[in-house]
N, C-alpha and C. Protein backbone atom coordinates (compact mmCIF):
# COMPACT_ATOMS: atom_id res chain seq x y z
N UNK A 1 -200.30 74.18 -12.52
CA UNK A 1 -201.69 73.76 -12.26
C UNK A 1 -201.70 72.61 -11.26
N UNK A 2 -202.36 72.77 -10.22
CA UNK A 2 -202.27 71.68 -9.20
C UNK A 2 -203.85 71.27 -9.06
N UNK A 3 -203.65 70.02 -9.23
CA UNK A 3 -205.05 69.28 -9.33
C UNK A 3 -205.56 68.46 -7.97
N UNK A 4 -204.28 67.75 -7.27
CA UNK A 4 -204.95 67.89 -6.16
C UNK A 4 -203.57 68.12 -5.07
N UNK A 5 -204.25 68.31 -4.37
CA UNK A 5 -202.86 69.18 -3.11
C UNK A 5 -202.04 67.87 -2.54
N UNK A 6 -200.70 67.98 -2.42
CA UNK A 6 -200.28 67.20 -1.53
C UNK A 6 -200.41 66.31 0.06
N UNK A 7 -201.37 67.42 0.62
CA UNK A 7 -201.95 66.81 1.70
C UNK A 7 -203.52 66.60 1.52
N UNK A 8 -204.20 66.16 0.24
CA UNK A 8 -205.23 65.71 0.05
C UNK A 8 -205.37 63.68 0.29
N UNK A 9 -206.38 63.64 0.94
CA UNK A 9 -206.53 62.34 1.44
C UNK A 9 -207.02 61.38 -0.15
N UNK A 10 -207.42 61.71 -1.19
CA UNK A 10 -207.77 61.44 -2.52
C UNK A 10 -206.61 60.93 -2.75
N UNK A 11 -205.84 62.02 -3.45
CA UNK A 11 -204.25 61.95 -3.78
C UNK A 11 -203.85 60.70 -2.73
N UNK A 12 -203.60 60.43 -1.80
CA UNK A 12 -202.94 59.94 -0.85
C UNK A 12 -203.15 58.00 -1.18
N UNK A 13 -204.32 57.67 -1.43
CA UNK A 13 -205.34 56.92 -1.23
C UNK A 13 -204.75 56.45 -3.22
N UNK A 14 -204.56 57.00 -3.89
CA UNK A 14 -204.98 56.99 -5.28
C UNK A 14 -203.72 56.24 -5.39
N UNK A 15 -202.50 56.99 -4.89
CA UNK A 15 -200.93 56.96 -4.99
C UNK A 15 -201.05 55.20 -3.99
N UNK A 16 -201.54 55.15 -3.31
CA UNK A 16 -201.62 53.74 -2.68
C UNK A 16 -202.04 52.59 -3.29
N UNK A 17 -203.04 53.34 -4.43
CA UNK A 17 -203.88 51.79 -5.52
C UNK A 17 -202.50 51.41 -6.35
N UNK A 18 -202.02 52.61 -7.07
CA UNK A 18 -201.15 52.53 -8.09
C UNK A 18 -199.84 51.90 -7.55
N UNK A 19 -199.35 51.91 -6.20
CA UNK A 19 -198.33 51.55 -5.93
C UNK A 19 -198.57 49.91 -5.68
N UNK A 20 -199.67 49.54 -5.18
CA UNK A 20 -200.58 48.16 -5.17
C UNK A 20 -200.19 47.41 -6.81
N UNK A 21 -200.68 48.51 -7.64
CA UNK A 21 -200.96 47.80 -9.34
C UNK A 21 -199.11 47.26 -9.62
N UNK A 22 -198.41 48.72 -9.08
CA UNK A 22 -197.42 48.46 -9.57
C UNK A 22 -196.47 46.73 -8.98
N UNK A 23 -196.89 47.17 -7.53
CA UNK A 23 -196.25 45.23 -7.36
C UNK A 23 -196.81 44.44 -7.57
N UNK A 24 -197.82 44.20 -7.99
CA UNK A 24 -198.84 43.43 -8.64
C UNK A 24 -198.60 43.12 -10.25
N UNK A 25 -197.64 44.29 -10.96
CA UNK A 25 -197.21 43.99 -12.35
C UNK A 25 -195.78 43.41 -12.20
N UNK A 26 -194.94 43.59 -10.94
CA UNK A 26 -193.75 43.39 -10.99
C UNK A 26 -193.42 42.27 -10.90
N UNK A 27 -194.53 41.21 -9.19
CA UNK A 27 -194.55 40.01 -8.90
C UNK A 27 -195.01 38.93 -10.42
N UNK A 28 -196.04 39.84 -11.52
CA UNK A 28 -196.45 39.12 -12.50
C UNK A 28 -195.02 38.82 -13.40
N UNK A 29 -194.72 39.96 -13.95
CA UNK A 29 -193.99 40.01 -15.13
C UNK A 29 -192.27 38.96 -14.15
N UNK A 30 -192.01 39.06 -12.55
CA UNK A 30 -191.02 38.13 -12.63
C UNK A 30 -191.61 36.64 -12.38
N UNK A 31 -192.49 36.39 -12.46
CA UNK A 31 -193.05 35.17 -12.58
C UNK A 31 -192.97 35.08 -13.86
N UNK A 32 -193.18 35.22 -14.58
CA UNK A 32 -193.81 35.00 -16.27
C UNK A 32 -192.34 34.29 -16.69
N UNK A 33 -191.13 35.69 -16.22
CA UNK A 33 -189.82 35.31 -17.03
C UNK A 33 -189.13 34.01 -16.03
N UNK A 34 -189.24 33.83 -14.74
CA UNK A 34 -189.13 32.12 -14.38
C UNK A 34 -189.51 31.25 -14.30
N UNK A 35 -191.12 31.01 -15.00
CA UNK A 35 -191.85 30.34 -15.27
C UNK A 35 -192.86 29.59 -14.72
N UNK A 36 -193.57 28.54 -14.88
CA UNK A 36 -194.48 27.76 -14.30
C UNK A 36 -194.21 27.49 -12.73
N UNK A 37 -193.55 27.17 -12.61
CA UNK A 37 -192.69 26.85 -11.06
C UNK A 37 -192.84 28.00 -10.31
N UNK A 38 -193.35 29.47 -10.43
CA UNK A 38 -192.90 30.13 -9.94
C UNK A 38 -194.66 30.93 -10.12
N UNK A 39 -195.45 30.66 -10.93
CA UNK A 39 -196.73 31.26 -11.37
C UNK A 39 -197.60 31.35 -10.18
N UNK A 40 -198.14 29.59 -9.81
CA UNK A 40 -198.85 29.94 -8.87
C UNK A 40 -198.93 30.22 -7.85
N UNK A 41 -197.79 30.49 -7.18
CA UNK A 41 -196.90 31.53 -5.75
C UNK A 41 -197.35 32.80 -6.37
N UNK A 42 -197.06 33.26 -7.15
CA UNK A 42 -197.34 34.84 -7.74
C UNK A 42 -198.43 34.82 -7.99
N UNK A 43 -199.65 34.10 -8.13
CA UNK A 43 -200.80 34.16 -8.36
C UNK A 43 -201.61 34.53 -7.19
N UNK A 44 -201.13 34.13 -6.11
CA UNK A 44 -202.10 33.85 -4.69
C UNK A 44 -201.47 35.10 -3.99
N UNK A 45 -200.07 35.99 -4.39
CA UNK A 45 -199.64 37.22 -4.14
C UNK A 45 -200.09 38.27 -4.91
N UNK A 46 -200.63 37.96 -5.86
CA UNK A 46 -201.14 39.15 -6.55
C UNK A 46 -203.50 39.10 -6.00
N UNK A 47 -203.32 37.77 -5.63
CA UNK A 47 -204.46 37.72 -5.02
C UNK A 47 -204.81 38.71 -3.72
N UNK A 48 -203.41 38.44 -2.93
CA UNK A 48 -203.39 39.39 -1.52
C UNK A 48 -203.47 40.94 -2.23
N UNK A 49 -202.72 41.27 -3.00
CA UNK A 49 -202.71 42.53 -3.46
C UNK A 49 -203.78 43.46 -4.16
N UNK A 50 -204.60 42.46 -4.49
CA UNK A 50 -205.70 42.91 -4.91
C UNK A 50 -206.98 42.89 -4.19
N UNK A 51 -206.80 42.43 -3.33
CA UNK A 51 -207.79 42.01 -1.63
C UNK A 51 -206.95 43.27 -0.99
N UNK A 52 -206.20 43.92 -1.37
CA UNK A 52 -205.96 45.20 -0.38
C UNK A 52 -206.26 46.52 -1.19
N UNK A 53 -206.12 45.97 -2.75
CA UNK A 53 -206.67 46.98 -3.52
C UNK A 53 -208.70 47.67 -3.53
N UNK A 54 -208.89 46.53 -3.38
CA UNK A 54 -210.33 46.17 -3.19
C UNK A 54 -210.66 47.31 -1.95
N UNK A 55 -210.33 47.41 -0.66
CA UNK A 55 -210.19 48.06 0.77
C UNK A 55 -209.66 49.65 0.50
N UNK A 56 -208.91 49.84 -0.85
CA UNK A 56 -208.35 51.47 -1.15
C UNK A 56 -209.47 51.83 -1.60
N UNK A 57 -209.82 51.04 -2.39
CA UNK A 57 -211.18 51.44 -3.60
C UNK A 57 -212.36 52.04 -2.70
N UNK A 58 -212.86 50.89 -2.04
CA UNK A 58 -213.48 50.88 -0.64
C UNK A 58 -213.71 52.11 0.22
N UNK A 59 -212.37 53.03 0.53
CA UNK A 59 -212.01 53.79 1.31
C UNK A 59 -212.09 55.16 0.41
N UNK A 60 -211.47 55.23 -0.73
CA UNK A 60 -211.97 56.22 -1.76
C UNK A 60 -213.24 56.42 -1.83
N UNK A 61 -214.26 55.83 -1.86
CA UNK A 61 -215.79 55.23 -2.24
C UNK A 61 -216.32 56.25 -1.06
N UNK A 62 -215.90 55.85 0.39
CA UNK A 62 -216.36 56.04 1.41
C UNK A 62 -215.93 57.57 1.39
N UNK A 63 -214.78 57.81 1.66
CA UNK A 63 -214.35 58.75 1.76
C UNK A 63 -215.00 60.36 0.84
N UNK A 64 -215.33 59.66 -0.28
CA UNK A 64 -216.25 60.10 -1.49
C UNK A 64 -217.55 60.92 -1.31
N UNK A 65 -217.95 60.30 -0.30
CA UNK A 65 -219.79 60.26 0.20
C UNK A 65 -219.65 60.85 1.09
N UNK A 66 -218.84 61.03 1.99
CA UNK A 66 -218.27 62.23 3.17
C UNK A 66 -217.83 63.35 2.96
N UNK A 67 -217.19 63.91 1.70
CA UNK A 67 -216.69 64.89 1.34
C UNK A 67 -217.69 66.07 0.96
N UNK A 68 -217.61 66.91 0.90
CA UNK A 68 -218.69 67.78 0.47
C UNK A 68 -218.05 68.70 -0.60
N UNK A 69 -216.39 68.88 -0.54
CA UNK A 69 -215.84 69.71 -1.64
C UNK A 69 -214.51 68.56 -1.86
N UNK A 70 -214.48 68.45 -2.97
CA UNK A 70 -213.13 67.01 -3.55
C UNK A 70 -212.26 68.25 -4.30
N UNK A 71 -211.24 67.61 -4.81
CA UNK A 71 -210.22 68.36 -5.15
C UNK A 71 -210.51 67.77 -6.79
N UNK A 72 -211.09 67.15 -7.30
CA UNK A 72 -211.57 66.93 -8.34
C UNK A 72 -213.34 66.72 -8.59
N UNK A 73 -213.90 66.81 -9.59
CA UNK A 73 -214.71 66.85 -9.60
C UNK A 73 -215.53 64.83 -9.40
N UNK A 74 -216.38 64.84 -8.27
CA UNK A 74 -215.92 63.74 -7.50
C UNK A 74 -216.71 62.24 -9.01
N UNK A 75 -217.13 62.88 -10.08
CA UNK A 75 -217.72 62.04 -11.09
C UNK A 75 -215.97 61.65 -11.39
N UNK A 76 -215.19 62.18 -11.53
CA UNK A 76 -213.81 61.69 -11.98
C UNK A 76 -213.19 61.20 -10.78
N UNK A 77 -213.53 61.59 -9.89
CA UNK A 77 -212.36 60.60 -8.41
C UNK A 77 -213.08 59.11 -8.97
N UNK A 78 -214.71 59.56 -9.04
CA UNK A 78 -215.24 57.76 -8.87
C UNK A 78 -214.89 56.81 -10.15
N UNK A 79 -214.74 57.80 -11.21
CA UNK A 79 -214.11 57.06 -12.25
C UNK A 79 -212.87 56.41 -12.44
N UNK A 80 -211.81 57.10 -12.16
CA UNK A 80 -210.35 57.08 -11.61
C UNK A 80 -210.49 55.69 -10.93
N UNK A 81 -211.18 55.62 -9.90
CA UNK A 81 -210.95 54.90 -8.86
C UNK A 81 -211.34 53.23 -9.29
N UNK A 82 -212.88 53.67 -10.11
CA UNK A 82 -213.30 52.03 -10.79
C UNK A 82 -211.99 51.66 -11.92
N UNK A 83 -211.66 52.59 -12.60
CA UNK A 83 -210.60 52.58 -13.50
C UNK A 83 -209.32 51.58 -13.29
N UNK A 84 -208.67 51.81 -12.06
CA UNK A 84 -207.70 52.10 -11.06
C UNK A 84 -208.07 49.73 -10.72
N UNK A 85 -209.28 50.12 -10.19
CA UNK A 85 -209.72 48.61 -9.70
C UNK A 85 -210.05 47.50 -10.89
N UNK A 86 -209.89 48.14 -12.16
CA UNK A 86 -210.30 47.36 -13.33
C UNK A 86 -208.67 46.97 -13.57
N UNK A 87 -208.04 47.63 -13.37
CA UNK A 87 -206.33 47.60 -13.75
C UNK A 87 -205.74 46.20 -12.94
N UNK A 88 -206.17 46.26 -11.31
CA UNK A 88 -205.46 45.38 -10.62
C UNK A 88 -206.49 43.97 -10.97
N UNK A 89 -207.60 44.32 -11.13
CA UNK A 89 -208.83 42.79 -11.87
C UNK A 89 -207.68 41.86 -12.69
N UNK A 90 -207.42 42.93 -13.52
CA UNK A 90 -206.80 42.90 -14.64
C UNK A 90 -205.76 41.56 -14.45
N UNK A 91 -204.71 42.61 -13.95
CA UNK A 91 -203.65 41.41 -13.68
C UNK A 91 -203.65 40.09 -12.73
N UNK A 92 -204.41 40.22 -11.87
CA UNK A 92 -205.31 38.82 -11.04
C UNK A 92 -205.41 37.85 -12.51
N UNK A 93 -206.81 38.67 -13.25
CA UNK A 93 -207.08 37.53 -14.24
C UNK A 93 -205.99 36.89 -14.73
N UNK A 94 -205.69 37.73 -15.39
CA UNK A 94 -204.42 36.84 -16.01
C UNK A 94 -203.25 36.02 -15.87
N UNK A 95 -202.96 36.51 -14.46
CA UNK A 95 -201.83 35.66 -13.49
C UNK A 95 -202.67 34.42 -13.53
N UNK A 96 -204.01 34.29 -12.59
CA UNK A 96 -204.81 32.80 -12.58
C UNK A 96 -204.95 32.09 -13.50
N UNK A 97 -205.40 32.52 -15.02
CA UNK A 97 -205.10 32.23 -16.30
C UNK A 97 -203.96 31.51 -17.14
N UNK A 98 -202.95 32.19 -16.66
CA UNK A 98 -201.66 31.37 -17.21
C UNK A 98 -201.78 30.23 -16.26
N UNK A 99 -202.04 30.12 -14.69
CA UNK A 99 -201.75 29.12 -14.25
C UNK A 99 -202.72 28.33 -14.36
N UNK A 100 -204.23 28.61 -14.44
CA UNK A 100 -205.24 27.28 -14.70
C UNK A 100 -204.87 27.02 -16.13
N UNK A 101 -204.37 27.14 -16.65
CA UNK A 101 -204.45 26.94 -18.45
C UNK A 101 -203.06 25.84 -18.27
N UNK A 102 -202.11 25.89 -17.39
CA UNK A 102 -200.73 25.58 -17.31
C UNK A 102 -199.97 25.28 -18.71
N UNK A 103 -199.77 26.87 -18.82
CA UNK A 103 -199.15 27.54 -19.99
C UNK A 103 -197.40 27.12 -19.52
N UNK A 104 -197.01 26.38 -20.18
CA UNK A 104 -195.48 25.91 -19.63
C UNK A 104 -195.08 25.25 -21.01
N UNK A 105 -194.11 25.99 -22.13
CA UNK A 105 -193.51 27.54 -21.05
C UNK A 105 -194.01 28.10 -21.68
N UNK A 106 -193.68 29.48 -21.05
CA UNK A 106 -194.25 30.72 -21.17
C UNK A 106 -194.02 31.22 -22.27
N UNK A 107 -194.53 31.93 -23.42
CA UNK A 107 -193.92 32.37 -24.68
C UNK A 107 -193.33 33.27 -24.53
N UNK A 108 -192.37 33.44 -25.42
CA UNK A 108 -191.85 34.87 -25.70
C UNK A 108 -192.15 36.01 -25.50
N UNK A 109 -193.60 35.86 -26.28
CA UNK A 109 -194.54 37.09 -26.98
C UNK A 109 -195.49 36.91 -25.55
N UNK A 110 -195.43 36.14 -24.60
CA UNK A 110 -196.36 36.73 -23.45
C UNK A 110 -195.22 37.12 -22.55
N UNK A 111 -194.25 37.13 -22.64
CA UNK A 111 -193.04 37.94 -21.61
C UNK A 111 -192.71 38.87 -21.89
N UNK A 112 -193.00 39.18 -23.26
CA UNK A 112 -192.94 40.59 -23.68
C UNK A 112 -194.35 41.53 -23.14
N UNK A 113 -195.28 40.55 -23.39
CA UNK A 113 -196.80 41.28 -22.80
C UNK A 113 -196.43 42.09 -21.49
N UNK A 114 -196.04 40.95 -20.72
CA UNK A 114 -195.87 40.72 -19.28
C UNK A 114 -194.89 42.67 -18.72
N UNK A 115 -194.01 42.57 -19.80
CA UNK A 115 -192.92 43.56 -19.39
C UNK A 115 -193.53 44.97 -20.05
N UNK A 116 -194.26 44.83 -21.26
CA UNK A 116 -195.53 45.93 -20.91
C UNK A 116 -196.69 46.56 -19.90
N UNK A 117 -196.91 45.23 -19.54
CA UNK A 117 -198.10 45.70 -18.73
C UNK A 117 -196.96 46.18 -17.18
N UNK A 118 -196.12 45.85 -16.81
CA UNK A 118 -195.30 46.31 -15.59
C UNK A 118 -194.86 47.97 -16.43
N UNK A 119 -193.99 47.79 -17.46
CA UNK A 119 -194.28 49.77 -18.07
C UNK A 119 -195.58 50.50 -18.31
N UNK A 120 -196.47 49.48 -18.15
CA UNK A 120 -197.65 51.03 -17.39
C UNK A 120 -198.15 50.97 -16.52
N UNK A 121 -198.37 49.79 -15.58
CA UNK A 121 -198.19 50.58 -14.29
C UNK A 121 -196.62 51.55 -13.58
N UNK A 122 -196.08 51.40 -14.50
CA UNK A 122 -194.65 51.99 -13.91
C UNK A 122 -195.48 53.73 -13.80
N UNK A 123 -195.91 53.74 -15.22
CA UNK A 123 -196.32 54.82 -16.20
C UNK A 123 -197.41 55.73 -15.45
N UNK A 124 -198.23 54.69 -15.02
CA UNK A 124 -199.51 55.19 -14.40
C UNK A 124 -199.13 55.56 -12.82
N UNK A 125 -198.28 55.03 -12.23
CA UNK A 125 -197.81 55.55 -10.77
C UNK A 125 -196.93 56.97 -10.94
N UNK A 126 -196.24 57.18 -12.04
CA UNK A 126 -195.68 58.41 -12.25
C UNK A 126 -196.84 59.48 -12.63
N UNK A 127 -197.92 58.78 -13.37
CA UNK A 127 -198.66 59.86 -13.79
C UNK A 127 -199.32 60.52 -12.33
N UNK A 128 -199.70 59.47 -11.42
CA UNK A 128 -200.44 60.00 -10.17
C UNK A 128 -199.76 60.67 -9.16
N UNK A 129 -198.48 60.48 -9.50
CA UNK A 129 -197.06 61.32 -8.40
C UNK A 129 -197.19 62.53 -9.11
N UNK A 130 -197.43 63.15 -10.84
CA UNK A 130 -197.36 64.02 -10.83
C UNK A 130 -198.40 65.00 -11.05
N UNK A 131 -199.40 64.40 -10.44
CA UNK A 131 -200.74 65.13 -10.27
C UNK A 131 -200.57 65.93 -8.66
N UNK A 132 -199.55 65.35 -7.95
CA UNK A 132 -199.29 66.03 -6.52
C UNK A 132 -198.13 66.91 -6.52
N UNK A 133 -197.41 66.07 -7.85
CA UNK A 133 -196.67 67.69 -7.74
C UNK A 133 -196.32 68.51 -8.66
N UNK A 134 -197.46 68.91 -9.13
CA UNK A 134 -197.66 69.48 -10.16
C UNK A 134 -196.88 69.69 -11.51
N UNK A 135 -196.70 68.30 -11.74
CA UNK A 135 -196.17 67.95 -13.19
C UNK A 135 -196.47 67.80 -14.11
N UNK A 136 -195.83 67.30 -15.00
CA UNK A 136 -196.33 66.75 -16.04
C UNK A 136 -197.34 65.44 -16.55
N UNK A 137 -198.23 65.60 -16.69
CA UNK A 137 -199.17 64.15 -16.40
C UNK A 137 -199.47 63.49 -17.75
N UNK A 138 -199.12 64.64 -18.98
CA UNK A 138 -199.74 64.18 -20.42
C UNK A 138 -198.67 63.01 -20.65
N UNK A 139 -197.13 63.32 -20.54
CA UNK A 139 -196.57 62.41 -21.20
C UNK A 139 -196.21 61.03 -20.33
N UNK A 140 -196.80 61.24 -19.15
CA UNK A 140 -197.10 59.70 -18.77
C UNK A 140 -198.25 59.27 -19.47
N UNK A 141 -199.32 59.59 -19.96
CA UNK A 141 -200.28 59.07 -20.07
C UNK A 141 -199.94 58.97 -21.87
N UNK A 142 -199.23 59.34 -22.79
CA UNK A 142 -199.02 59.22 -23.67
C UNK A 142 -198.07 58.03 -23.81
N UNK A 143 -196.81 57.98 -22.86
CA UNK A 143 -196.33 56.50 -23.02
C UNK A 143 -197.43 55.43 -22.50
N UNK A 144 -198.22 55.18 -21.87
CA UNK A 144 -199.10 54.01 -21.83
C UNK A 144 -199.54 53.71 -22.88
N UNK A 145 -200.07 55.12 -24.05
CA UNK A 145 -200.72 54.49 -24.76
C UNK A 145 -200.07 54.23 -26.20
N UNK A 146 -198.71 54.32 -26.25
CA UNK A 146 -197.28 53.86 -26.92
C UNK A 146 -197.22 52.52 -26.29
N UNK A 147 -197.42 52.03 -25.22
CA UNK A 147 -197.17 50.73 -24.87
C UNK A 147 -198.64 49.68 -25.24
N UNK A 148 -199.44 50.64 -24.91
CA UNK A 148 -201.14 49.65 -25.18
C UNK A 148 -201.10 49.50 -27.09
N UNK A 149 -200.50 50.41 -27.97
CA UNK A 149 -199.97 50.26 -29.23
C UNK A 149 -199.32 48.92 -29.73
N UNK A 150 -198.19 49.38 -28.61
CA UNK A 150 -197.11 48.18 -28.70
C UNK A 150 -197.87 46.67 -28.47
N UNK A 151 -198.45 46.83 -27.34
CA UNK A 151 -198.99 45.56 -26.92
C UNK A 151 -199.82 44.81 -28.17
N UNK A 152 -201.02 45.50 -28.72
CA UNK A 152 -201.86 45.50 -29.80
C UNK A 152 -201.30 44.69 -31.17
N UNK A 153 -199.96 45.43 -31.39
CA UNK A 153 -198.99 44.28 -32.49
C UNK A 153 -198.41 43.33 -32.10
N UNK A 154 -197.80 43.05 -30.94
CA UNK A 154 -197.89 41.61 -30.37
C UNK A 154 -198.80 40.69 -30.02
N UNK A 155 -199.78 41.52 -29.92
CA UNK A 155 -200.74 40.39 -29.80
C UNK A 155 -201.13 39.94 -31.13
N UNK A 156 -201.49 40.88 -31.92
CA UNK A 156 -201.99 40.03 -33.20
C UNK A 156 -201.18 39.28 -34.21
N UNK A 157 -199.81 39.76 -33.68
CA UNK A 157 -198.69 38.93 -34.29
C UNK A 157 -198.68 36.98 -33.67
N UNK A 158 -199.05 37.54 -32.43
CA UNK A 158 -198.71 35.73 -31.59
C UNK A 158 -200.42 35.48 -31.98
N UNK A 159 -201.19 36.14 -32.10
CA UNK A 159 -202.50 34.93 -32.55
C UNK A 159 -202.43 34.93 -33.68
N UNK A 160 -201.86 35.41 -35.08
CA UNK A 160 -201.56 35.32 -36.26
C UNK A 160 -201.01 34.02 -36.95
N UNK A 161 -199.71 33.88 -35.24
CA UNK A 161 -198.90 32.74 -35.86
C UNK A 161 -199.01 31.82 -35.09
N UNK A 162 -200.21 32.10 -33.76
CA UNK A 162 -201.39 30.39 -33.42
C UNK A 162 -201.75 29.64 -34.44
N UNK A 163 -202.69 30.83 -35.04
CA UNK A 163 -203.71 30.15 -36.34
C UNK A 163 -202.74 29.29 -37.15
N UNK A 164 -201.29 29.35 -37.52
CA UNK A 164 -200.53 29.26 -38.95
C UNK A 164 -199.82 28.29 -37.96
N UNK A 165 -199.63 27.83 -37.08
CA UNK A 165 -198.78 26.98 -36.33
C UNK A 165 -199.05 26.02 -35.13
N UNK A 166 -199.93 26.22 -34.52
CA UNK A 166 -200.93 25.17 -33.96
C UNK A 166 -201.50 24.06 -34.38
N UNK A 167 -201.14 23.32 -34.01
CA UNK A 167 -202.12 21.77 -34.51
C UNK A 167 -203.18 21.63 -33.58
N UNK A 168 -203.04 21.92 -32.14
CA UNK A 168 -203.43 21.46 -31.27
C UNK A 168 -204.95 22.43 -31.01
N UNK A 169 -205.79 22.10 -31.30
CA UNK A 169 -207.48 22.94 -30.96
C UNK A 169 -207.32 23.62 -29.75
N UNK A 170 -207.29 22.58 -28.86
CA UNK A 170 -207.19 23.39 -27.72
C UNK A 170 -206.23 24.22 -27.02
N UNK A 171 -204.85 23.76 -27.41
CA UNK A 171 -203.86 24.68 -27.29
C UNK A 171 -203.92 26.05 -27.41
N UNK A 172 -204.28 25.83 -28.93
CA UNK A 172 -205.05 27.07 -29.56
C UNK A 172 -205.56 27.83 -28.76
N UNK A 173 -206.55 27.09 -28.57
CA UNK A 173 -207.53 27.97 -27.86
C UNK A 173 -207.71 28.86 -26.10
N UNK A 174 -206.70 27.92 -25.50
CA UNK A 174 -205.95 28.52 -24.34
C UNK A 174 -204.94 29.66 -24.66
N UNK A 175 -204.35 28.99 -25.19
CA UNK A 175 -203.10 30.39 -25.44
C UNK A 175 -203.78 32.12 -26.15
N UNK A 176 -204.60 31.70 -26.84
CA UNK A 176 -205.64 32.65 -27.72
C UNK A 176 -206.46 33.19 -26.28
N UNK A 177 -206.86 32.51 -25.29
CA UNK A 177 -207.81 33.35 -24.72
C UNK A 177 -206.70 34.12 -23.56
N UNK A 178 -205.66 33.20 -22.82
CA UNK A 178 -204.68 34.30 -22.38
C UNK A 178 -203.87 35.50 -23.30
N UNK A 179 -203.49 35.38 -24.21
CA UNK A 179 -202.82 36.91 -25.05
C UNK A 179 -203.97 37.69 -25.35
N UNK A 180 -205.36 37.06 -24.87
CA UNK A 180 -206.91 38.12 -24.94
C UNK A 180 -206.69 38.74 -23.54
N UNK A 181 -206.06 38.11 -22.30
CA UNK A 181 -206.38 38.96 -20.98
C UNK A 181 -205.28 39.75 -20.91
N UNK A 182 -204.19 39.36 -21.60
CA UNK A 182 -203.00 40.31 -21.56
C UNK A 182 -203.60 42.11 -21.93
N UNK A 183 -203.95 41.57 -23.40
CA UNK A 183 -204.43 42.50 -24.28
C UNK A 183 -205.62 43.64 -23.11
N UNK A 184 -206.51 42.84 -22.81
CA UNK A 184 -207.80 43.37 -21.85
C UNK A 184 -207.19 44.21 -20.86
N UNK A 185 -205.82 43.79 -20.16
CA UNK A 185 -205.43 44.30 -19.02
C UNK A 185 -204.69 45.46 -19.68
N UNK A 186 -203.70 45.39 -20.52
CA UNK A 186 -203.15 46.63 -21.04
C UNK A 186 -203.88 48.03 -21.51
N UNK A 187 -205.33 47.50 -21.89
CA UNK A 187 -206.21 48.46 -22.41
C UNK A 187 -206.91 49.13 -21.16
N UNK A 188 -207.12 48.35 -20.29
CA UNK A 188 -207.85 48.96 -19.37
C UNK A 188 -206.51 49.96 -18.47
N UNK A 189 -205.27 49.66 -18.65
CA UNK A 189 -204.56 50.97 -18.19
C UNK A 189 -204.32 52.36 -19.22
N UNK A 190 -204.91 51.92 -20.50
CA UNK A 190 -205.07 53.17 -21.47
C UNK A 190 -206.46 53.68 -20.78
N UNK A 191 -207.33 53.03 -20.80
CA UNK A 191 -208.62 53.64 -19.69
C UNK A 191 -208.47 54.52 -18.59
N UNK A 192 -207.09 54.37 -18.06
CA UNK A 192 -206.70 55.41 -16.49
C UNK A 192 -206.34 56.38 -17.52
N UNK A 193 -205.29 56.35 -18.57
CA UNK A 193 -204.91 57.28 -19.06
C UNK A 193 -205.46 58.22 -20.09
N UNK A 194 -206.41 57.42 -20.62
CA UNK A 194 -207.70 58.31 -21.29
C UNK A 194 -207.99 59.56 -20.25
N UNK A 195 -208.44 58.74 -18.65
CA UNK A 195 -209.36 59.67 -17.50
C UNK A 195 -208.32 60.65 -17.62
N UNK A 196 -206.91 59.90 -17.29
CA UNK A 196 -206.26 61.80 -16.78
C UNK A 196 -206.49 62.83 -17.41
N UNK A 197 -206.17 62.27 -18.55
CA UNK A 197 -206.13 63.23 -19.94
C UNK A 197 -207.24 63.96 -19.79
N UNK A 198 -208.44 63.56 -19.87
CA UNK A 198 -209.66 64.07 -19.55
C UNK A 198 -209.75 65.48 -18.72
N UNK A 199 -208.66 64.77 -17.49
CA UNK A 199 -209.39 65.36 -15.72
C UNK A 199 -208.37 66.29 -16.34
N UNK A 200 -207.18 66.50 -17.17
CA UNK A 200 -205.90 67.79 -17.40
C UNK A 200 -207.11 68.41 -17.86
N UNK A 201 -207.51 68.24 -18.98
CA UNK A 201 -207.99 69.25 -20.14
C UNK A 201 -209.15 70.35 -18.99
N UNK A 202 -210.06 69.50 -18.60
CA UNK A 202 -211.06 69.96 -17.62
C UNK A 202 -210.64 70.83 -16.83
N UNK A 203 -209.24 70.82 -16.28
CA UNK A 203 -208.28 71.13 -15.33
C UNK A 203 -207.96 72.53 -15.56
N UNK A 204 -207.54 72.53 -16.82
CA UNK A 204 -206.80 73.57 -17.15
C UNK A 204 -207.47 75.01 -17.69
């Protein structure tokens, strides 16, 4: 079943956001594991990356309103695509976050976040490679949401043992609202993988 053709300008354009998300999770998650010193350099690079993501979206959008026959049905390109731009939001927020909060050091349990959210965009760039060549797309989209799982018990494990180990109010309350954008960003790549799932079934 081929959903969209290899020389489709959609496909082409889509494979360009995801490859965007993906260095955008990579520059995050090796910032996270060398720490403060190294955050807000990766912050103002994941800024560029998402100022180019912004211009794919853009070009999908456009490209959208010109088409008269899409290789998907174009209510799912436009979904995909806001989907796609909620993902790279995503990791912006949270890169800026650790560094206005100046989270130093970095926890454990957010380097573990960190190395989730880089396995689904890993996840989600495989899923869109194999929408061109006519692969398998369910069980990418099934490990994301094994990892958005995963993520879900770490998080409530590290705000579990805020509440029980914090003295500090506001500490608290910083660290509590970053393992919230971690959480936000991981979910919104179960959101791409909800759509595929969707666009297979429809598909098939």
């Amino acid at each position: 079943m081929r959903l969209l053709p290899r020389d489709e300008k959609f496909y082409a354009l889509f494979l360009k956001q995801v490859e965007l998300i993906s260095q955008a999770a990579r520059v995050f998650l090796e910032a996270v594991r060398i720490g403060n010193s190294r955050l807000a350099e990766a912050a103002t690079e994941i800024s560029i990356l998402e100022n180019r993501g912004d211009e794919v979206i853009h070009g999908i959008f456009k490209r959208l309103n010109q088409t008269f026959i899409t290789p998907l049905d174009p209510e799912d390109i436009h979904n995909l695509s806001s989907a796609l731009d909620d993902v790279l939001d995503g990791i912006e927020d949270t890169a800026h976050c650790v560094v206005s909060y100046e989270i130093d050091p970095i926890p454990r349990d957010m380097q573990e976040l960190a190395e989730l959210v880089n396995g689904c965009a890993m996840a989600a760039k495989k899923a869109f490679e194999a929408l061109a060549a006519d692969g398998e797309i369910m069980a990418h989209c099934i490990e994301i949401n094994r990892l958005e799982n995963e993520g879900d018990l770490i998080t409530r494990s590290a705000v579990a043992d805020l509440f029980r180990k914090e003295k500090d109010p506001i500490t608290l309350i910083k660290l509590k609202e970053v393992y919230e954008f971690f959480e936000d960003t991981i979910d919104r790549f179960e959101d791409v993988a909800d759509m595929l799932q969707n666009v297979v079934v429809k598909n098939s």
